[in-house]
Protein backbone atom coordinates (compact mmCIF):
# COMPACT_ATOMS: atom_id res chain seq x y z
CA UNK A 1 5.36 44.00 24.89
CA UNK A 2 6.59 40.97 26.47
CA UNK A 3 10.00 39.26 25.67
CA UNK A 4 8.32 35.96 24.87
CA UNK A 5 6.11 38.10 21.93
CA UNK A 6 9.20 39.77 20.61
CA UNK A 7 10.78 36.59 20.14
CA UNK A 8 7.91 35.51 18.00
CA UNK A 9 6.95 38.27 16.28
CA UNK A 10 10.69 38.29 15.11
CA UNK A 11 10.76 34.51 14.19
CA UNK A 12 7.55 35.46 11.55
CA UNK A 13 9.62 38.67 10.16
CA UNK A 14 12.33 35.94 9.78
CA UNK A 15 10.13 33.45 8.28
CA UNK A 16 8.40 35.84 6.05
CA UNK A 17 11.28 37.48 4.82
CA UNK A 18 12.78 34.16 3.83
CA UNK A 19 9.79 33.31 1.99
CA UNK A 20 10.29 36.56 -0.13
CA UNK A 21 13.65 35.79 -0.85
CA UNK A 22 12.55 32.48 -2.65
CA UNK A 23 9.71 33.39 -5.20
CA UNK A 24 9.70 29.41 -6.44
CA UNK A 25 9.43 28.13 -3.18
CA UNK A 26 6.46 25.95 -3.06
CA UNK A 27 5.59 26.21 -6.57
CA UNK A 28 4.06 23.23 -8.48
CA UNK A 29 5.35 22.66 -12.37
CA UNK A 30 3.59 21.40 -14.89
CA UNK A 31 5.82 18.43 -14.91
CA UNK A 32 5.19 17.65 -11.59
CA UNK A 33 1.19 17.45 -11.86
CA UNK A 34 1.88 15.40 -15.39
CA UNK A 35 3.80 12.80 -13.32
CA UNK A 36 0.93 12.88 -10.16
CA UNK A 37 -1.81 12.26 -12.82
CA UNK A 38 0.39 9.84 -14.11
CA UNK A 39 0.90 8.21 -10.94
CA UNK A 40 -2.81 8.38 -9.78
CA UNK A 41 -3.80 7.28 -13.26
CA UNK A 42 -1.73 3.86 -12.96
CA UNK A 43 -3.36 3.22 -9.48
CA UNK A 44 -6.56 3.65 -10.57
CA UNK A 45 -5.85 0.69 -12.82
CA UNK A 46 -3.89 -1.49 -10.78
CA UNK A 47 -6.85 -1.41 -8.16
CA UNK A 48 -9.14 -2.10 -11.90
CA UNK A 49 -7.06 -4.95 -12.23
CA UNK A 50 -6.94 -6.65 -9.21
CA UNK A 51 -10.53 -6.18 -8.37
CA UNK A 52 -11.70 -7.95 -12.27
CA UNK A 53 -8.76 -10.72 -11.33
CA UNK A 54 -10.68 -11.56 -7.92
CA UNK A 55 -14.15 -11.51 -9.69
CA UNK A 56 -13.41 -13.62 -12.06
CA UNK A 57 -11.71 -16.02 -9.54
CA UNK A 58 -14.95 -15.72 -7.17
CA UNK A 59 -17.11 -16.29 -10.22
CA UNK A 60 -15.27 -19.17 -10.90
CA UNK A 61 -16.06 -21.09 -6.95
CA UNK A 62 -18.83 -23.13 -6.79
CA UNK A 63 -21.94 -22.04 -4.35
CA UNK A 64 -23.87 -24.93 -4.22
């Protein structure tokens, strides 16, 4: 086995073992998707918003 695959196979034993060590690690509360739906949900209806705002503003030009 070569030196340069020794190092890496070592860095992954490294990596993995540290992973281990942290069982939370990466773990998504429930509080965390509450506030993303939150989030997403008040985008959704700024872009609502905005879009009946310039409707009602082009609605309002004359064409001819």
């Amino acid at each position: 086995m070569s030196t340069l695959s020794r190092e890496f196979l070592s860095r992954m034993r490294g990596r993995a073992a540290r992973f281990t060590e942290e069982p939370e690690r990466g773990s998504i509360t429930l509080e965390q998707v509450i506030w993303t739906a939150g989030i997403a949900l008040a985008a959704v209806a700024v872009v609502a918003i905005i879009v009946t705002a310039i409707n009602a503003y082009a609605g309002q030009i004359p064409t001819g």
